[in-house]
Protein backbone atom coordinates (compact mmCIF):
# COMPACT_ATOMS: atom_id res chain seq x y z
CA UNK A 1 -3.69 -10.56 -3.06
CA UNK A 2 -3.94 -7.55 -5.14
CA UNK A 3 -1.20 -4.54 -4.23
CA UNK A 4 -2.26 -2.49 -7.30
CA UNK A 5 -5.35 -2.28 -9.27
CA UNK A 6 -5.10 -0.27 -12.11
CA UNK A 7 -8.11 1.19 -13.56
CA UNK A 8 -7.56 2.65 -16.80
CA UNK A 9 -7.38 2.24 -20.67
CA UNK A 10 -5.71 0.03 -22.99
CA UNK A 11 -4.72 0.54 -26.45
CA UNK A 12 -3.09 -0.35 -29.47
CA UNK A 13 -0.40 2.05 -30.51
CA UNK A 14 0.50 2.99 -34.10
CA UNK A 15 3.72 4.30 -34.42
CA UNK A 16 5.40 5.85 -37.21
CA UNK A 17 9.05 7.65 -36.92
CA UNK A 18 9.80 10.29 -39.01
CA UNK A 19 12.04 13.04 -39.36
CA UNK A 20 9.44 16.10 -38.38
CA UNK A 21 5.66 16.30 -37.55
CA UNK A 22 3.75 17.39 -40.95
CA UNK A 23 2.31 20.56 -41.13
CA UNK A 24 -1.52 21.19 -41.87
CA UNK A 25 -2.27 19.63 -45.30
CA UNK A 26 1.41 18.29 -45.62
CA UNK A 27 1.90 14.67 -46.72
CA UNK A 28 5.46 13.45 -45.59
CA UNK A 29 7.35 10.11 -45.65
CA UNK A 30 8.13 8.00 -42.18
CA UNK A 31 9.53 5.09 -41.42
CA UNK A 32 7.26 1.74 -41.11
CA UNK A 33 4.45 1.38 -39.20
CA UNK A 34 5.11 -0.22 -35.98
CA UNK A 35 2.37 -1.66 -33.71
CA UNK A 36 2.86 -1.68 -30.11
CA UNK A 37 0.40 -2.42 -26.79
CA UNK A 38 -0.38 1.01 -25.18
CA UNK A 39 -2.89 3.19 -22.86
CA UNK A 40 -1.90 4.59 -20.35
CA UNK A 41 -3.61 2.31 -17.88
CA UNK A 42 -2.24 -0.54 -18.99
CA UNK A 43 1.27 0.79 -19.48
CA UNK A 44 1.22 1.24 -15.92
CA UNK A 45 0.04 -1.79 -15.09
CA UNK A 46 2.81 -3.09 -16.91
CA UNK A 47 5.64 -1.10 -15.67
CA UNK A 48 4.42 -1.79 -11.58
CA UNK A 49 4.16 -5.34 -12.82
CA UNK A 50 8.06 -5.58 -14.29
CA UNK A 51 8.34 -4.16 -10.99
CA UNK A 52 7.45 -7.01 -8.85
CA UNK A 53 4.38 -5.69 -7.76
CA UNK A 54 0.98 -7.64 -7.45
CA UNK A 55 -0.50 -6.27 -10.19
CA UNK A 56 -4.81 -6.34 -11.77
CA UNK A 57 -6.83 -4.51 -14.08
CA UNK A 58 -10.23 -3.10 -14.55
CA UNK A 59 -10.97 -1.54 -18.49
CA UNK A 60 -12.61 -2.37 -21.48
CA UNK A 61 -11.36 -3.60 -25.16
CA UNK A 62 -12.91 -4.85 -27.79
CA UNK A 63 -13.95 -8.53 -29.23
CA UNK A 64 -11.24 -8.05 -32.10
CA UNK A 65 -7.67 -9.12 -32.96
CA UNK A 66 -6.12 -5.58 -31.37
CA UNK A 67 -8.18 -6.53 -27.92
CA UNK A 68 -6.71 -10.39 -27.80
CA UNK A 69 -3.15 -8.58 -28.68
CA UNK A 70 -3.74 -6.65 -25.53
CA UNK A 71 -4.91 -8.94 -23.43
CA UNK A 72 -2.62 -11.53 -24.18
CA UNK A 73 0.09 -8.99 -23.64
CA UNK A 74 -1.06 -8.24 -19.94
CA UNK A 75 -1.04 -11.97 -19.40
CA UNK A 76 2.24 -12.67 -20.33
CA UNK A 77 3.61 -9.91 -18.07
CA UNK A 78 1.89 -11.08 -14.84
CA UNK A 79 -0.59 -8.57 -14.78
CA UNK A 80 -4.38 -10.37 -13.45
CA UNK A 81 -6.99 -9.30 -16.44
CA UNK A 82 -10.14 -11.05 -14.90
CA UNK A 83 -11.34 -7.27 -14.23
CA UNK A 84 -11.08 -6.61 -17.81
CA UNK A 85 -14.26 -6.85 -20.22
CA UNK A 86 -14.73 -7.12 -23.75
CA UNK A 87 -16.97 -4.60 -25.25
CA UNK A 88 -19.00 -4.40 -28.97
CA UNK A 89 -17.12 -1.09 -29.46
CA UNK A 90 -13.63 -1.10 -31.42
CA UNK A 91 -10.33 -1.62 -29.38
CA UNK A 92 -9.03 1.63 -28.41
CA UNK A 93 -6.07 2.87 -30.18
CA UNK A 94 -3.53 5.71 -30.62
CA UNK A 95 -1.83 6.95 -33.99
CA UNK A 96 2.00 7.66 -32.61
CA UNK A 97 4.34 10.23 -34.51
CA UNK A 98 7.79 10.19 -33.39
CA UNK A 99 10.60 12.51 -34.13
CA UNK A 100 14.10 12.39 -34.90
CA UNK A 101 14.51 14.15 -30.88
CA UNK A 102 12.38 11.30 -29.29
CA UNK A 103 8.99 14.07 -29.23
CA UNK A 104 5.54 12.53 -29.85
CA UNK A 105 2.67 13.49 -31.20
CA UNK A 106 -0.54 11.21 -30.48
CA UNK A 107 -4.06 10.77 -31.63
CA UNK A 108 -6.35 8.94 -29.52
CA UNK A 109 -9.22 6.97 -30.60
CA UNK A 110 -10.79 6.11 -27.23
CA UNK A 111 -13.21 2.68 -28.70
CA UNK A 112 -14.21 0.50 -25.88
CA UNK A 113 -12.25 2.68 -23.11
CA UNK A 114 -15.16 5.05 -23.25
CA UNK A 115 -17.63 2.17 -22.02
CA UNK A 116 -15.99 1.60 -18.86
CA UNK A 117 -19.00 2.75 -16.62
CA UNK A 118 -19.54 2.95 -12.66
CA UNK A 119 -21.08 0.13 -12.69
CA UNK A 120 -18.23 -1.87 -13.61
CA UNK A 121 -16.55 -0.66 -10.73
CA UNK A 122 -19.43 -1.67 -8.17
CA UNK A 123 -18.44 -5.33 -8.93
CA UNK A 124 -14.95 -4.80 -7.78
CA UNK A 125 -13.73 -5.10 -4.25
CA UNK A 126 -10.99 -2.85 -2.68
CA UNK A 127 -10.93 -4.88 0.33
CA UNK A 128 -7.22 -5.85 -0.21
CA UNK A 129 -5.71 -3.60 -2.58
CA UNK A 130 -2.71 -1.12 -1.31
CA UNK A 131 -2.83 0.75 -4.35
CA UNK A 132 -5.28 2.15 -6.84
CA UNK A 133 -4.11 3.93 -10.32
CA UNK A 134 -5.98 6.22 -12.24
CA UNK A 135 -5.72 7.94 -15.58
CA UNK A 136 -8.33 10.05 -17.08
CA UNK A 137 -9.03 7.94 -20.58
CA UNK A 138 -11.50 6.69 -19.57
CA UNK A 139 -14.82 8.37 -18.64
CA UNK A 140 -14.13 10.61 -16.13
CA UNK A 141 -17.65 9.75 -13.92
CA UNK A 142 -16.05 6.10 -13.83
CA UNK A 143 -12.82 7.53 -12.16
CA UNK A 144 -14.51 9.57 -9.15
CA UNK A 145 -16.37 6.36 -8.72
CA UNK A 146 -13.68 3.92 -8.23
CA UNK A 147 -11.41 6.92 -6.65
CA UNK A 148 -14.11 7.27 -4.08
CA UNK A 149 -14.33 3.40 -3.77
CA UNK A 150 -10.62 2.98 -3.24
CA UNK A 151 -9.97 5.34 -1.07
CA UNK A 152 -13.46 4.45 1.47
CA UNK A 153 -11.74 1.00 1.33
CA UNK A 154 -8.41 2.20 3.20
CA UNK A 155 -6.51 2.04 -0.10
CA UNK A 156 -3.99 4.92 -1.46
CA UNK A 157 -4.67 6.62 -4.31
CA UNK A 158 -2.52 7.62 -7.40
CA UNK A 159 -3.72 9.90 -9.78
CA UNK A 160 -2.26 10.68 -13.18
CA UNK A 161 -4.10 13.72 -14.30
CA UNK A 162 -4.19 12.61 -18.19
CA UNK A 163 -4.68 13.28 -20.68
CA UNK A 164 -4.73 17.37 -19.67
CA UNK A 165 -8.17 18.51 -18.26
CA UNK A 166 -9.71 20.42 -15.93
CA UNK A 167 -11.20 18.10 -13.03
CA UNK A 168 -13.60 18.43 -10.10
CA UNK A 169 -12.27 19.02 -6.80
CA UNK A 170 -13.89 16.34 -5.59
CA UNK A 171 -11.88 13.78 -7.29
CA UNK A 172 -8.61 15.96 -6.19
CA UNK A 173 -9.54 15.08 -3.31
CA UNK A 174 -9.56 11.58 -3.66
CA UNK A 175 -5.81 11.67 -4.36
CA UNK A 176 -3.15 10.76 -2.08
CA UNK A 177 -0.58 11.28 -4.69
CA UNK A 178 -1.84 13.41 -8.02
CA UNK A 179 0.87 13.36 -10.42
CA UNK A 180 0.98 15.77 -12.91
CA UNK A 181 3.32 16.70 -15.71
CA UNK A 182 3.97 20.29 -16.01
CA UNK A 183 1.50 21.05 -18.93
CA UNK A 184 -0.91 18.48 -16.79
CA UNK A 185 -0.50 21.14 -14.03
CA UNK A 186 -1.01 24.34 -16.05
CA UNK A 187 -4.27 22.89 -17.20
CA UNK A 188 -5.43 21.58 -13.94
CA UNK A 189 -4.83 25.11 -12.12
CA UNK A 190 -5.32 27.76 -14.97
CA UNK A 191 -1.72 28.58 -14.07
CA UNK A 192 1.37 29.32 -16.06
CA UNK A 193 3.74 26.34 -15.52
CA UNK A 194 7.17 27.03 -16.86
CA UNK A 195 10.53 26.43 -13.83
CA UNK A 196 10.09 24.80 -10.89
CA UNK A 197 9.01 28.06 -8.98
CA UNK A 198 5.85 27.90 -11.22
CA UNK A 199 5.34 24.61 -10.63
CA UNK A 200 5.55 24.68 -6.76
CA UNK A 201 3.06 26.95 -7.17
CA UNK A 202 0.58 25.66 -8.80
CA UNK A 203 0.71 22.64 -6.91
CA UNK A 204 0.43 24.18 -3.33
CA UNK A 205 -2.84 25.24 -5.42
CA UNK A 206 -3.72 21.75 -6.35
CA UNK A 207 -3.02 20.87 -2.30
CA UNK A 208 -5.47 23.49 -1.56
CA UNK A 209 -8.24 21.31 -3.14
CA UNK A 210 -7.59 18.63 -0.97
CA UNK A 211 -4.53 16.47 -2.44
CA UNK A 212 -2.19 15.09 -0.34
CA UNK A 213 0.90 15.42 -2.08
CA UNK A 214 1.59 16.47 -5.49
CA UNK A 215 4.61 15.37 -7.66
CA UNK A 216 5.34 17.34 -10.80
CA UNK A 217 7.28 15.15 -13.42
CA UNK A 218 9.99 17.86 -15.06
CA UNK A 219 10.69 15.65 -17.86
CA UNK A 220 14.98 16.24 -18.04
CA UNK A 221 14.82 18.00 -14.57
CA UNK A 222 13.42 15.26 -12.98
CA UNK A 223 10.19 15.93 -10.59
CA UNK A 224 9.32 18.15 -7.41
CA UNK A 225 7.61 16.92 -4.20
CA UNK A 226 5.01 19.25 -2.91
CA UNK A 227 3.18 18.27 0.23
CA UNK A 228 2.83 20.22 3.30
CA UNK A 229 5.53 19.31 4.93
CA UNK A 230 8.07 19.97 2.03
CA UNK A 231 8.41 20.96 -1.83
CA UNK A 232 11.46 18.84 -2.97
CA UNK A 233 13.49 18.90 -6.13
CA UNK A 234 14.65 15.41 -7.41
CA UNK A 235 16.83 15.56 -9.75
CA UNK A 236 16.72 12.92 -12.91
CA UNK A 237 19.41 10.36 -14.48
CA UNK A 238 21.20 11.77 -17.53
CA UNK A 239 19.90 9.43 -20.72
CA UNK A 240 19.83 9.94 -24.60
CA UNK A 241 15.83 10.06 -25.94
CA UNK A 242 15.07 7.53 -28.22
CA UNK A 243 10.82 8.22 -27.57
CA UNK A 244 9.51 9.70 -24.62
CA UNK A 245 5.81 7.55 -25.00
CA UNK A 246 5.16 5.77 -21.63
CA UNK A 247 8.51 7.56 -19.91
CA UNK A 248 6.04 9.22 -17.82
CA UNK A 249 3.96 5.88 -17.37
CA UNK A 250 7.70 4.01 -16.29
CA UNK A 251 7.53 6.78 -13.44
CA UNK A 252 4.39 6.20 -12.08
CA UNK A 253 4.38 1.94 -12.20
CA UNK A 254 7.71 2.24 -10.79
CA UNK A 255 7.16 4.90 -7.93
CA UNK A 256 3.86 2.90 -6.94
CA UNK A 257 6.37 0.07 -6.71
CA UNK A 258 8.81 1.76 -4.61
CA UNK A 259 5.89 2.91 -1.95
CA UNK A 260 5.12 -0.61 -2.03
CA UNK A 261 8.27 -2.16 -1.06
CA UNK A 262 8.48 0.70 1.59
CA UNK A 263 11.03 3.59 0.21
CA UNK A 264 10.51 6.83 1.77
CA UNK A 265 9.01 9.75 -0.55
CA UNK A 266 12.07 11.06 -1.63
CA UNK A 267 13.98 7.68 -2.72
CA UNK A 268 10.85 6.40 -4.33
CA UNK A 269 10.73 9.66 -6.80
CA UNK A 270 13.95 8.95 -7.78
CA UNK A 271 13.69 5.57 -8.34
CA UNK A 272 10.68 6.27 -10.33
CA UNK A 273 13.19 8.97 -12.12
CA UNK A 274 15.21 5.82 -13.16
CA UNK A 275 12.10 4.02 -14.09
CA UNK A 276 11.71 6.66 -16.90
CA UNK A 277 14.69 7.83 -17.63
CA UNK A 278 15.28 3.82 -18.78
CA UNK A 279 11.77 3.90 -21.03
CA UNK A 280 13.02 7.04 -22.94
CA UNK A 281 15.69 5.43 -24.43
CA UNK A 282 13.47 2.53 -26.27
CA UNK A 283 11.05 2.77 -29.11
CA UNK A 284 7.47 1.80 -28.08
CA UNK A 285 4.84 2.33 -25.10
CA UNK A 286 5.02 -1.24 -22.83
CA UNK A 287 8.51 -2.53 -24.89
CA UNK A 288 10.24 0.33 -23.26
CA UNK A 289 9.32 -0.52 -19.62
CA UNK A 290 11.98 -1.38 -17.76
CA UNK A 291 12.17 -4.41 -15.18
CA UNK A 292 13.33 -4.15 -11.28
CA UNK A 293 16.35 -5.66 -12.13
CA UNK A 294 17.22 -2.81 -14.91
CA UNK A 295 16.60 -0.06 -12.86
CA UNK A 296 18.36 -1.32 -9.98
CA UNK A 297 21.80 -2.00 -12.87
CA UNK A 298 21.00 1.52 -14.04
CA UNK A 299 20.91 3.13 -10.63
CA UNK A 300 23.89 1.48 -9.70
């Protein structure tokens, strides 16, 4: 049985580290080019799947070297890929700048994860899943579709609100748990994000749409719980940044993890604190992930 369907994108990451971003018109030297398996999607496929968790998912890549890559990367970390189809378009993929601080700066070139369609999700059945991720690379119709579908089939719904956009409130809705960084949350709620007073803010705003509960990842000062029944402050594990790609990805596999396996709220959040904290100390999207046993040494 399926605990977690993940529907989302997959890419292949670029990544070059260099001292500084460029500025407009300024050519300046990195260090090589490093190709990784990315998306958000499938990052957090992977990272629920290190995990433990009972892991598939629906998405599109292409019929090309960079879709086997993926695919055969998903495979090899227990994640089911029978939901994913190949598409005439390119493989998506993302051009990764990384600074001497552990700051990116991505380009996204969306390929095949702009195909996924409704229909793809009418074939699926949500009969058994627990949990159903969502990221908003791929077309945002397909999302409220399978949201919808999810949630009519008794399952709980995670939402990662990004990239940053403006959505309906009818997919807020949708969300059991909407889990927004703070930049995420600015966008989502025209509101200035900038402490964690702004933040609880704008997410009681976010609740006022219709979300259950709202967790803000804080990046260094960890995340805040907002529901209606409390607006927590969890505090995060000291690390030292090596890249911060997929740290926010670690958080979300490995929080839907910890609801699985039955921690309350507050314990999940900061295991999922863990979860990232761990990825921001590799190089690379899914080669940062941590595994259960990792997080549970790190914790310790």
């Amino acid at each position: 049985m399926t605990e977690i369907l993940v529907v989302g994108s997959l890419n292949t990451d670029l990544v070059v580290r260099t001292a500084r971003f460029p500025a407009p018109g300024e050519t300046i030297s990195g260090e090589d080019l490093q190709i990784f398996p990315g998306g958000k999607g499938a990052n957090q496929a992977v990272a629920a799947a290190r995990q433990g968790a009972s892991v598939a998912m629906l998405g599109r890549v292409g019929k090309d070297n960079f879709g086997d890559f993926l695919l055969d990367n998903l495979k090899m970390n227990h994640v089911d890929t029978r939901l994913i189809q190949r598409d005439d378009a390119a493989t998506g993929a993302a051009v990764i700048m990384v600074d001497t601080n552990g700051q990116n700066s991505i380009i996204l070139s969306p390929g095949a994860n702009g195909k996924v369609s409704p229909a793809d999700v009418e074939t699926v059945s949500f009969a058994d899943v627990k949990l159903a991720l969502f990221q908003l690379e791929i077309p945002l119709e397909t999302v409220l579709r399978a949201a919808i579908a999810a949630k009519k089939n008794g399952a709980r719904v995670l939402l990662n609100p990004a990239p940053a956009r403006s959505l309906p409130d009818e997919l807020i809705a949708q969300a059991d748990f909407i889990l927004p960084n703070e930049t995420e949350l600015s966008q989502l709620t025209n509101l200035s994000v900038k402490d964690i007073h702004s933040a609880e803010t704008a997410a009681r705003a976010l609740l006022a749409k219709g979300a259950q509960t709202v967790i803000v990842t804080l990046g260094a000062n960890g995340a805040l719980i907002v529901n209606k029944h409390q607006a927590t402050h969890v505090p995060t594990f000291k690390v030292n940044p090596v890249d911060t790609t997929a740290a926010g990805d670690a958080f979300i596999g490995g929080f839907a993890s910890a609801l699985l396996r039955g921690l309350k709220l507050e314990e999940a959040v900061r295991y999922a604190n863990a979860c990232g904290g761990l990825a921001a100390t590799k190089l690379g999207a899914q080669p940062s992930l941590p595994t259960k046993e990792d997080v549970e040494k790190f914790i310790a």
